[in-house]
PDB file of N, CA and C in Angstrom:
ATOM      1  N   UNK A   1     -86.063  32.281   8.540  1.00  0.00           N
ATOM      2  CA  UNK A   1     -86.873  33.454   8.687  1.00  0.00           C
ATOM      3  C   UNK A   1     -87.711  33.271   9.948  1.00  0.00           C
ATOM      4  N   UNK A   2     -87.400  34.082  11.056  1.00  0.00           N
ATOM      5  CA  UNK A   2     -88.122  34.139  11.725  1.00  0.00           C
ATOM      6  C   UNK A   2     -89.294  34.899  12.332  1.00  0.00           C
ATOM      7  N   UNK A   3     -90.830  34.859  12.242  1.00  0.00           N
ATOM      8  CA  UNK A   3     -91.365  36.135  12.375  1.00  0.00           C
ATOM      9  C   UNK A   3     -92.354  35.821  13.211  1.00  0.00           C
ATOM     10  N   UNK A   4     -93.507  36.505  13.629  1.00  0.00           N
ATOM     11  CA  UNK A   4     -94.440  37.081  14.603  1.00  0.00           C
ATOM     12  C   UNK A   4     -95.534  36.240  13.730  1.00  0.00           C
ATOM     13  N   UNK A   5     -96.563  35.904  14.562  1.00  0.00           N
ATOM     14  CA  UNK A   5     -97.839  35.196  14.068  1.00  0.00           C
ATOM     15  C   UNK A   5     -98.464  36.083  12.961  1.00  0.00           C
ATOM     16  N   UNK A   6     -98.641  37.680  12.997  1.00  0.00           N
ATOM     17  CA  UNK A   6     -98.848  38.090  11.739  1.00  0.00           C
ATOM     18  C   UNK A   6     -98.139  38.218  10.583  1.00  0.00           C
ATOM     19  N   UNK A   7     -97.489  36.776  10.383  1.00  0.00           N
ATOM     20  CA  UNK A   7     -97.309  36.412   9.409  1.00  0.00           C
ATOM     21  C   UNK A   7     -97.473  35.268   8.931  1.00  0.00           C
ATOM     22  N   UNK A   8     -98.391  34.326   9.741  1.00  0.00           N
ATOM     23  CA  UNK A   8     -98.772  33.131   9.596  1.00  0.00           C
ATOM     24  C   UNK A   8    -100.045  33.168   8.187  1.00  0.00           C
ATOM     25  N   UNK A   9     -99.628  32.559   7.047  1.00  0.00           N
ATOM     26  CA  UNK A   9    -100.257  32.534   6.092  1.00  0.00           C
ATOM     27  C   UNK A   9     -99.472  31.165   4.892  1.00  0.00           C
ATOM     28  N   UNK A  10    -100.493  30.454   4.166  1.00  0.00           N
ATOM     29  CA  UNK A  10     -99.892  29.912   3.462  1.00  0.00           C
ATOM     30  C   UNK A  10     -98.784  30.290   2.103  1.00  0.00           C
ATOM     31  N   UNK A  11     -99.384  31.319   1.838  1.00  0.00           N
ATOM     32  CA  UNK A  11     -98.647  32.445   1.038  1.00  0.00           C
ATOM     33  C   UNK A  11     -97.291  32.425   1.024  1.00  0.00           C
ATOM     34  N   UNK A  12     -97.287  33.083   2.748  1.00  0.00           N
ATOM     35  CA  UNK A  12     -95.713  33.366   3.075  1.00  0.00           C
ATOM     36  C   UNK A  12     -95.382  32.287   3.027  1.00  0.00           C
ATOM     37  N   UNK A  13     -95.621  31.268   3.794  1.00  0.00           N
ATOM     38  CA  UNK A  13     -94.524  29.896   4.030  1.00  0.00           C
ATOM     39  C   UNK A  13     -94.044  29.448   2.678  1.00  0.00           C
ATOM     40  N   UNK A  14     -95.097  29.461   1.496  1.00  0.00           N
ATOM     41  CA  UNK A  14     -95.020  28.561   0.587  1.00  0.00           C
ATOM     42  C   UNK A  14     -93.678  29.387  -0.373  1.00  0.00           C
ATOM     43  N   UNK A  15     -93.548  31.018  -0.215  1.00  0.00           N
ATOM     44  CA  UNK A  15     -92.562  31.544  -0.645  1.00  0.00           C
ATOM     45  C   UNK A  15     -91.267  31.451   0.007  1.00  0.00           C
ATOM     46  N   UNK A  16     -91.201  31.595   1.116  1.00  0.00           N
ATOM     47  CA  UNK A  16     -89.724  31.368   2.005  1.00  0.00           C
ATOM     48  C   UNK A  16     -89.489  30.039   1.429  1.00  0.00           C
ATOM     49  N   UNK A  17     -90.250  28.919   1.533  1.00  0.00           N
ATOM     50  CA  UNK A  17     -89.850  27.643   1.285  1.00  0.00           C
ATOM     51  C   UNK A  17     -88.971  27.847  -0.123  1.00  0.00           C
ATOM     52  N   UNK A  18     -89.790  27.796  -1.701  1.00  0.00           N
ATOM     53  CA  UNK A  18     -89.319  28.141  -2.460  1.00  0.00           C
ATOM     54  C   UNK A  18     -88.158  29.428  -2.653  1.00  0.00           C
ATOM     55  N   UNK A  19     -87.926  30.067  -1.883  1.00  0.00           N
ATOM     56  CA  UNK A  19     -86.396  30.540  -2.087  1.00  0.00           C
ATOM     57  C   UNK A  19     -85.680  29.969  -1.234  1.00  0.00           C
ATOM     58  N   UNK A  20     -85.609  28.731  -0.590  1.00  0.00           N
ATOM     59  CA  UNK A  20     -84.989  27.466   0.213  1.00  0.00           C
ATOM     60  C   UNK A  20     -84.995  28.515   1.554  1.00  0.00           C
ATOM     61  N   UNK A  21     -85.703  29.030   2.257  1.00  0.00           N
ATOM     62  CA  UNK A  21     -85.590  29.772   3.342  1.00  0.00           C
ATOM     63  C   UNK A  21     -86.809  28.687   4.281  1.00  0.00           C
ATOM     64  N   UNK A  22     -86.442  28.776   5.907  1.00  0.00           N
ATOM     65  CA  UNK A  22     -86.835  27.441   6.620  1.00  0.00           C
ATOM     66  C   UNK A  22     -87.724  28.523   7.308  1.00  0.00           C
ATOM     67  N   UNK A  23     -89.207  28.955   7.220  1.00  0.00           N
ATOM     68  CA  UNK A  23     -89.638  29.836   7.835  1.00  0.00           C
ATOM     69  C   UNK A  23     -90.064  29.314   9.678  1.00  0.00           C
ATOM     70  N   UNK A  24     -89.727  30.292  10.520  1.00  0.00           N
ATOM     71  CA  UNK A  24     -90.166  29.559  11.672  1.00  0.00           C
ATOM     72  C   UNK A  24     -91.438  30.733  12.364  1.00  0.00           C
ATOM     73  N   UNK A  25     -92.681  30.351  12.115  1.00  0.00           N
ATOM     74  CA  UNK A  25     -93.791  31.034  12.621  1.00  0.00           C
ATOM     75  C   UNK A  25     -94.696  30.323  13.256  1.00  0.00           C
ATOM     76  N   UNK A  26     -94.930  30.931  14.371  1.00  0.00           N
ATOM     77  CA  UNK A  26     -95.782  30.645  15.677  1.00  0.00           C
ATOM     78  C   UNK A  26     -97.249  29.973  14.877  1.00  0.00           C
ATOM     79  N   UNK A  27     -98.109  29.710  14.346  1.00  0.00           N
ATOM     80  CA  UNK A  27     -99.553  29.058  14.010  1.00  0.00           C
ATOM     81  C   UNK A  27    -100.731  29.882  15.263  1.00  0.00           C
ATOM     82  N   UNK A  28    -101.127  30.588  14.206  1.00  0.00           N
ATOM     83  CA  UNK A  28    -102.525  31.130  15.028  1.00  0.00           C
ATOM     84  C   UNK A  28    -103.105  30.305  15.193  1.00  0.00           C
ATOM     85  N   UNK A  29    -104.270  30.446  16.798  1.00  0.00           N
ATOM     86  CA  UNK A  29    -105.101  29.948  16.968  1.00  0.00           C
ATOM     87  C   UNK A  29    -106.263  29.494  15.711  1.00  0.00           C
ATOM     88  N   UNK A  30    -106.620  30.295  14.826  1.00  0.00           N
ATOM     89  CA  UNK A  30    -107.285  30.160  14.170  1.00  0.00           C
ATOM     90  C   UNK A  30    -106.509  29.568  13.060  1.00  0.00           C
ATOM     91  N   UNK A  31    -105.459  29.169  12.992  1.00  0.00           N
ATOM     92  CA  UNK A  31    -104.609  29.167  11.471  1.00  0.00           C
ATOM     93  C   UNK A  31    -105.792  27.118  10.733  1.00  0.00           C
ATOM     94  N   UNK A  32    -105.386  27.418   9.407  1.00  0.00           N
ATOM     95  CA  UNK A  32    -106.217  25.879   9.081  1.00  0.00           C
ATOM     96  C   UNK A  32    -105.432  25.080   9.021  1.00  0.00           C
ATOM     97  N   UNK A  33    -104.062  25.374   8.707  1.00  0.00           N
ATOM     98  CA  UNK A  33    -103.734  23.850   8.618  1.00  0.00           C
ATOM     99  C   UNK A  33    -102.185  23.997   9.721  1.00  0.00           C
ATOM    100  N   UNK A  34    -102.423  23.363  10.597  1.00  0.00           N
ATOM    101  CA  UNK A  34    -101.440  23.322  12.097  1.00  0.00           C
ATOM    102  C   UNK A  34     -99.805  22.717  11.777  1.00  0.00           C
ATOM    103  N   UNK A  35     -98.981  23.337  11.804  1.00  0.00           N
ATOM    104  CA  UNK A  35     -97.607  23.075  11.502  1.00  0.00           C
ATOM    105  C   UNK A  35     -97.085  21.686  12.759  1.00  0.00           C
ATOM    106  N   UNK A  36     -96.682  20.622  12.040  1.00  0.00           N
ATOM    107  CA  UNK A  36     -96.013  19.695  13.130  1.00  0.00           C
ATOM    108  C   UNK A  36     -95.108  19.292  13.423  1.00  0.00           C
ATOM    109  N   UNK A  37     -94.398  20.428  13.156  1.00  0.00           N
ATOM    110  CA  UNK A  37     -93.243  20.798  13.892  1.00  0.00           C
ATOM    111  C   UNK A  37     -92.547  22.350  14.015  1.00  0.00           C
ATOM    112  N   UNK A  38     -92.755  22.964  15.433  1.00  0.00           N
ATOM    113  CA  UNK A  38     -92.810  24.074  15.769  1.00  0.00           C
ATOM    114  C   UNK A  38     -91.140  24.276  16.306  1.00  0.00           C
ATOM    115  N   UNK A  39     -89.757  24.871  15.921  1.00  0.00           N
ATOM    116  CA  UNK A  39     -88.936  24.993  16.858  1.00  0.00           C
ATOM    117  C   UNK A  39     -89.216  25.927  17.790  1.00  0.00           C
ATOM    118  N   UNK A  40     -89.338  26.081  18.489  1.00  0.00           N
ATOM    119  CA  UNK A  40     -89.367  27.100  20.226  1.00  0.00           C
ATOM    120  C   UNK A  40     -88.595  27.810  20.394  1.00  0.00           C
ATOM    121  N   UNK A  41     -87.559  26.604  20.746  1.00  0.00           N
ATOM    122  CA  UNK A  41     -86.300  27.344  21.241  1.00  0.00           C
ATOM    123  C   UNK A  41     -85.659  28.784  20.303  1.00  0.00           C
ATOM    124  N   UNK A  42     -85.979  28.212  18.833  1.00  0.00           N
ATOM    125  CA  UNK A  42     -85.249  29.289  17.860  1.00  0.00           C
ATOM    126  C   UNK A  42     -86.272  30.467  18.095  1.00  0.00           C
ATOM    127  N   UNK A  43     -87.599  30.207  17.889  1.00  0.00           N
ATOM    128  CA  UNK A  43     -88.380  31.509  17.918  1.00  0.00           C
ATOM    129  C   UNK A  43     -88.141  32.074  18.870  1.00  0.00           C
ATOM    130  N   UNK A  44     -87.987  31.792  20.275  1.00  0.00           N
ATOM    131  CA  UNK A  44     -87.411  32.507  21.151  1.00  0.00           C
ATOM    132  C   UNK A  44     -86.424  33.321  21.262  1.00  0.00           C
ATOM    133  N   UNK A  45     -84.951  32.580  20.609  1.00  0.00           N
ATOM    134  CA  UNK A  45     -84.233  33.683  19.843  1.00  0.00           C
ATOM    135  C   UNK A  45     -84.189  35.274  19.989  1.00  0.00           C
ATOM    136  N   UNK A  46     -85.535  35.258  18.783  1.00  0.00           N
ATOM    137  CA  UNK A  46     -85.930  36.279  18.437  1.00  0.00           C
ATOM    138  C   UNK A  46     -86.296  37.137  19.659  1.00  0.00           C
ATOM    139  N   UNK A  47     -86.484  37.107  20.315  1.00  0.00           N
ATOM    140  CA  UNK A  47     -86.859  37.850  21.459  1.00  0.00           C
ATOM    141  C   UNK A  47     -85.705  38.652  22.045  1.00  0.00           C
ATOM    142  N   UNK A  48     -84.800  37.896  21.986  1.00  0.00           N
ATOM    143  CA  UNK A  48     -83.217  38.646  22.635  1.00  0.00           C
ATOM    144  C   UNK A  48     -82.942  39.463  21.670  1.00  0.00           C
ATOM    145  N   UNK A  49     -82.804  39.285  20.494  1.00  0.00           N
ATOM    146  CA  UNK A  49     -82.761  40.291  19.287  1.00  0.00           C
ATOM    147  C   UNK A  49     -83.294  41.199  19.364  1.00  0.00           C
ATOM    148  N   UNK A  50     -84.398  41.118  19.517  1.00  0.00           N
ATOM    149  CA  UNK A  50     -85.410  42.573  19.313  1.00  0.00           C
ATOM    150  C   UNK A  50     -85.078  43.458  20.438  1.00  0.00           C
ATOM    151  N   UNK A  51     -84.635  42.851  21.470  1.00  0.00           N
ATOM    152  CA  UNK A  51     -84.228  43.363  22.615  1.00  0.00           C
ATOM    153  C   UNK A  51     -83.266  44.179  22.484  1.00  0.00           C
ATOM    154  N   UNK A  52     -82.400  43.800  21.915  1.00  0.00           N
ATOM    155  CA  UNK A  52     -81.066  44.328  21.794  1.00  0.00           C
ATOM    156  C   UNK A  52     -81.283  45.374  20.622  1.00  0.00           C
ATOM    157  N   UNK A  53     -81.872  45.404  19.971  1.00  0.00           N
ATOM    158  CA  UNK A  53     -82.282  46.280  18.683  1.00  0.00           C
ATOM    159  C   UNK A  53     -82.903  47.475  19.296  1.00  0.00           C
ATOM    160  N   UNK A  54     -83.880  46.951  20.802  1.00  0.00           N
ATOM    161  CA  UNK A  54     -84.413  48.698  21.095  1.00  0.00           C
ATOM    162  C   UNK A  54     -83.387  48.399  22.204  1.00  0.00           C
ATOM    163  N   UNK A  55     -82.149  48.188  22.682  1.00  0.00           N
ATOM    164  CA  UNK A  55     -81.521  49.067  23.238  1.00  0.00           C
ATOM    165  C   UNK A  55     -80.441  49.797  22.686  1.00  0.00           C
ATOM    166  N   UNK A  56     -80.185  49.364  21.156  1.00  0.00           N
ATOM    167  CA  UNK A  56     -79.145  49.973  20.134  1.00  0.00           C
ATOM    168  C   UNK A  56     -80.071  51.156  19.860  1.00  0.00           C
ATOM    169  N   UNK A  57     -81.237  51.495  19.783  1.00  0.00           N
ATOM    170  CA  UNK A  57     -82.046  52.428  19.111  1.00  0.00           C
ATOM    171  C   UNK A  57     -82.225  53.799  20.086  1.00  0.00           C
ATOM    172  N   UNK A  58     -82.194  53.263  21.248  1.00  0.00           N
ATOM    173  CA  UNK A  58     -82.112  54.453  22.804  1.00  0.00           C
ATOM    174  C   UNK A  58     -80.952  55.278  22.214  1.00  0.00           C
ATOM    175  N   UNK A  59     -80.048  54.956  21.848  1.00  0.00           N
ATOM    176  CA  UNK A  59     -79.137  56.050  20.974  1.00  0.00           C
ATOM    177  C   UNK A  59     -79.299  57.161  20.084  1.00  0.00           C
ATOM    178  N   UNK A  60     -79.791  58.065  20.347  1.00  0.00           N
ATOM    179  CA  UNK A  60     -80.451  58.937  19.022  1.00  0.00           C
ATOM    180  C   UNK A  60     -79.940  58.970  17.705  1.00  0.00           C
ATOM    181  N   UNK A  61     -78.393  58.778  17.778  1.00  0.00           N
ATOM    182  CA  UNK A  61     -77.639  59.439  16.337  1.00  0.00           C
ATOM    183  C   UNK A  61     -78.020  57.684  16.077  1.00  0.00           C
ATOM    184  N   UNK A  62     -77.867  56.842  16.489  1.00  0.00           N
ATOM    185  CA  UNK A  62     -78.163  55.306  15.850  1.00  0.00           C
ATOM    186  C   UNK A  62     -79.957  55.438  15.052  1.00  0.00           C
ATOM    187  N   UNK A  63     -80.463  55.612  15.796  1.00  0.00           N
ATOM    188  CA  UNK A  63     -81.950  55.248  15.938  1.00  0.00           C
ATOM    189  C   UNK A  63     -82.178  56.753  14.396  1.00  0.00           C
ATOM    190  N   UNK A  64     -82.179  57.949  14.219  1.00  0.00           N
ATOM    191  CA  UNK A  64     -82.498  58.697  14.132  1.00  0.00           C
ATOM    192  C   UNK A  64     -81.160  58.654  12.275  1.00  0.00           C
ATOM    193  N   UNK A  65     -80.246  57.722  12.732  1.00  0.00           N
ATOM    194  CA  UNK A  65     -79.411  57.637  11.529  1.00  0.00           C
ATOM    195  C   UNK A  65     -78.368  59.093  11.463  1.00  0.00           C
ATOM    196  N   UNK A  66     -78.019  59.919  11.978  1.00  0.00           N
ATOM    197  CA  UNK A  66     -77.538  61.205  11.839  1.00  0.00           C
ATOM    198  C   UNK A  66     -75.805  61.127  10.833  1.00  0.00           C
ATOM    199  N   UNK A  67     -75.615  59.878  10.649  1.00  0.00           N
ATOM    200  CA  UNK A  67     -73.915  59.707  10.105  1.00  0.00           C
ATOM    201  C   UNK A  67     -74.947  59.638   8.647  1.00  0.00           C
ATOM    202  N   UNK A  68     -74.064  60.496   8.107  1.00  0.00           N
ATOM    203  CA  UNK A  68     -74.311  60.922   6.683  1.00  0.00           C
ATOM    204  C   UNK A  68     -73.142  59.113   5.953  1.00  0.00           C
ATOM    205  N   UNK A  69     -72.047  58.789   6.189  1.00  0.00           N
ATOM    206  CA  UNK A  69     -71.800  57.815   5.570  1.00  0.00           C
ATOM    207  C   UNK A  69     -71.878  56.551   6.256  1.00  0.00           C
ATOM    208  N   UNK A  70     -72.199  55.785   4.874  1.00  0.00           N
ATOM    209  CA  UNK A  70     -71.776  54.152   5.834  1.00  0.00           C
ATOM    210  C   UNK A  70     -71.196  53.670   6.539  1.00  0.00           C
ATOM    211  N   UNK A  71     -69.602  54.054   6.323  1.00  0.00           N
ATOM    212  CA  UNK A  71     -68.359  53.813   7.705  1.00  0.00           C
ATOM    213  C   UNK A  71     -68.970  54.788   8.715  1.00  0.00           C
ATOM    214  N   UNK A  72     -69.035  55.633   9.085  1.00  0.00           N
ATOM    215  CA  UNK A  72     -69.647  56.662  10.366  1.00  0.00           C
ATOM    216  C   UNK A  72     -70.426  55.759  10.964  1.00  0.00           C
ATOM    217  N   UNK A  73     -71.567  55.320  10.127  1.00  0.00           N
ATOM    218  CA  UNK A  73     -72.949  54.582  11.093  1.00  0.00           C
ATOM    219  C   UNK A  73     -72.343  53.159  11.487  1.00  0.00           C
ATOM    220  N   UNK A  74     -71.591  52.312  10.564  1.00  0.00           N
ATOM    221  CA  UNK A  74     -71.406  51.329  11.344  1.00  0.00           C
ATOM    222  C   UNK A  74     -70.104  51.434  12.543  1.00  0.00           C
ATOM    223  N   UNK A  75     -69.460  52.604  12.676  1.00  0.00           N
ATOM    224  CA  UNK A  75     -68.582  53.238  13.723  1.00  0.00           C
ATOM    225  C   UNK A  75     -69.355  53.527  14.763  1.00  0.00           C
ATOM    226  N   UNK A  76     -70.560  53.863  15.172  1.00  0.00           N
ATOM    227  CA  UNK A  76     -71.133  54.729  15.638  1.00  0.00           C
ATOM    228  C   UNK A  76     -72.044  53.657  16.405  1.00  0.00           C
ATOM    229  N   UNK A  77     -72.791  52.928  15.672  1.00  0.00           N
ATOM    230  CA  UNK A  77     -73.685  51.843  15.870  1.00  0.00           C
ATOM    231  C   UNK A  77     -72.387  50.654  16.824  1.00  0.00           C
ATOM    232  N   UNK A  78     -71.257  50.370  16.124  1.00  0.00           N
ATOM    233  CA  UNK A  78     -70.216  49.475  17.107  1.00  0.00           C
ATOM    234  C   UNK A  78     -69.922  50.424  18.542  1.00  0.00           C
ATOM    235  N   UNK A  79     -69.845  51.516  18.387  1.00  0.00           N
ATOM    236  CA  UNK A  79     -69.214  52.049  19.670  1.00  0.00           C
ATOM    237  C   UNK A  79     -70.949  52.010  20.596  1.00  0.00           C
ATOM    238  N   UNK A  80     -71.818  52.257  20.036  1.00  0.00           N
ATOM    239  CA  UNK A  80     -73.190  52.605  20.955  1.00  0.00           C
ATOM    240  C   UNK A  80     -73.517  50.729  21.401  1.00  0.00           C
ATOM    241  N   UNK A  81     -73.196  49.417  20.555  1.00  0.00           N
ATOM    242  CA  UNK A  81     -73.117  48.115  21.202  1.00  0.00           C
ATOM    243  C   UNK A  81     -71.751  47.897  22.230  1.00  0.00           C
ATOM    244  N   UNK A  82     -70.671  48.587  22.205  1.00  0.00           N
ATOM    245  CA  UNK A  82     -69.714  48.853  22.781  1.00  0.00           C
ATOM    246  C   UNK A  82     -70.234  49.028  24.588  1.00  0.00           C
ATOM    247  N   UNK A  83     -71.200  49.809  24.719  1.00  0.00           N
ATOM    248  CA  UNK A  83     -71.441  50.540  25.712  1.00  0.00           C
ATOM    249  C   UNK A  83     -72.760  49.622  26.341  1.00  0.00           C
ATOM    250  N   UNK A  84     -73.587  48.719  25.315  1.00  0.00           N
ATOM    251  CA  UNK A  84     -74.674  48.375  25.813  1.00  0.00           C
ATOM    252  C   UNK A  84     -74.017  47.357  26.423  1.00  0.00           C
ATOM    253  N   UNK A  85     -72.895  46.436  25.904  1.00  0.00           N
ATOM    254  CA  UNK A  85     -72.176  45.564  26.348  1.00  0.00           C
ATOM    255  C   UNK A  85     -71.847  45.828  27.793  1.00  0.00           C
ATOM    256  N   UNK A  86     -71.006  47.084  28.002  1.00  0.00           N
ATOM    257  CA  UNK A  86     -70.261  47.062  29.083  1.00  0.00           C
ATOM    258  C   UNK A  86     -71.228  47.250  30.056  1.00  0.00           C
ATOM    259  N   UNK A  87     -72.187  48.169  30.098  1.00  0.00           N
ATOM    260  CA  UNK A  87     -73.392  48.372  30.976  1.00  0.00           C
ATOM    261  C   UNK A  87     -74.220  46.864  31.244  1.00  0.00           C
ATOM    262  N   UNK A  88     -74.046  45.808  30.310  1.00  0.00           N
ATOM    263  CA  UNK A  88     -74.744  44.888  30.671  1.00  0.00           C
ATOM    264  C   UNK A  88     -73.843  43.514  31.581  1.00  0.00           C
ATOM    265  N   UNK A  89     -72.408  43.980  31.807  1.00  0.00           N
ATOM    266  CA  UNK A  89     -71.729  43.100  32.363  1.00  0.00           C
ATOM    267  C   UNK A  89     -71.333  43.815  33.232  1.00  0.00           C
ATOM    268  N   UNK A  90     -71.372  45.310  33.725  1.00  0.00           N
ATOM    269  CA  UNK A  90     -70.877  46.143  35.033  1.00  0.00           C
ATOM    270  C   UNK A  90     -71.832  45.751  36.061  1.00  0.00           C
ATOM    271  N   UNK A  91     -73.519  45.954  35.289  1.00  0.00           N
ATOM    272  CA  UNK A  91     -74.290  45.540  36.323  1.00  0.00           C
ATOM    273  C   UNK A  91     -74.149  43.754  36.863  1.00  0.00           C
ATOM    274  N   UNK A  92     -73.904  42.965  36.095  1.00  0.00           N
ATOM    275  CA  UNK A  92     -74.001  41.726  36.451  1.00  0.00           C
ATOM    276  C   UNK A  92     -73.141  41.006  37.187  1.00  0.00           C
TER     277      UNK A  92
END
């Protein structure tokens, strides 16, 4: 599980843990008790993801959901990554 510092709480960790989930969250400045061992690299990850999530969403019928069935949207959603793909290797 990877998430954003507002979710740094003992709460959460202590639940991801117990459903065997490896939570990876940044430690607020203020947090009390300091995690010692932070992966980076993975939280970073997350960053390309989200990325790619608002450029799947620039799509209106994706973003806005307009396919009334499940096969439609995941047709629709593959052809609109279809395009983010090719636009991201034409320019490069």
């Amino acid at each position: 599980m990877v998430c954003d510092k507002g979710y740094d709480s003992r709460a959460n960790r202590d639940l991801a843990t117990t459903k065997g989930i490896r939570p990876v969250i940044p430690p607020k400045r203020t947090s009390s008790t300091p995690q010692k061992h932070f992966p980076k690299a993975l939280y970073h990850a997350r960053v390309r993801i989200e990325q790619a999530v608002g450029k799947l969403k620039r799509f209106k019928r994706v973003a806005l959901r307009c396919e009334k069935t499940a096969q439609n949207y995941r047709s629709i959603t593959a052809f609109a990554l279809f395009l983010v793909l090719a636009k991201s290797v034409h320019t490069a």
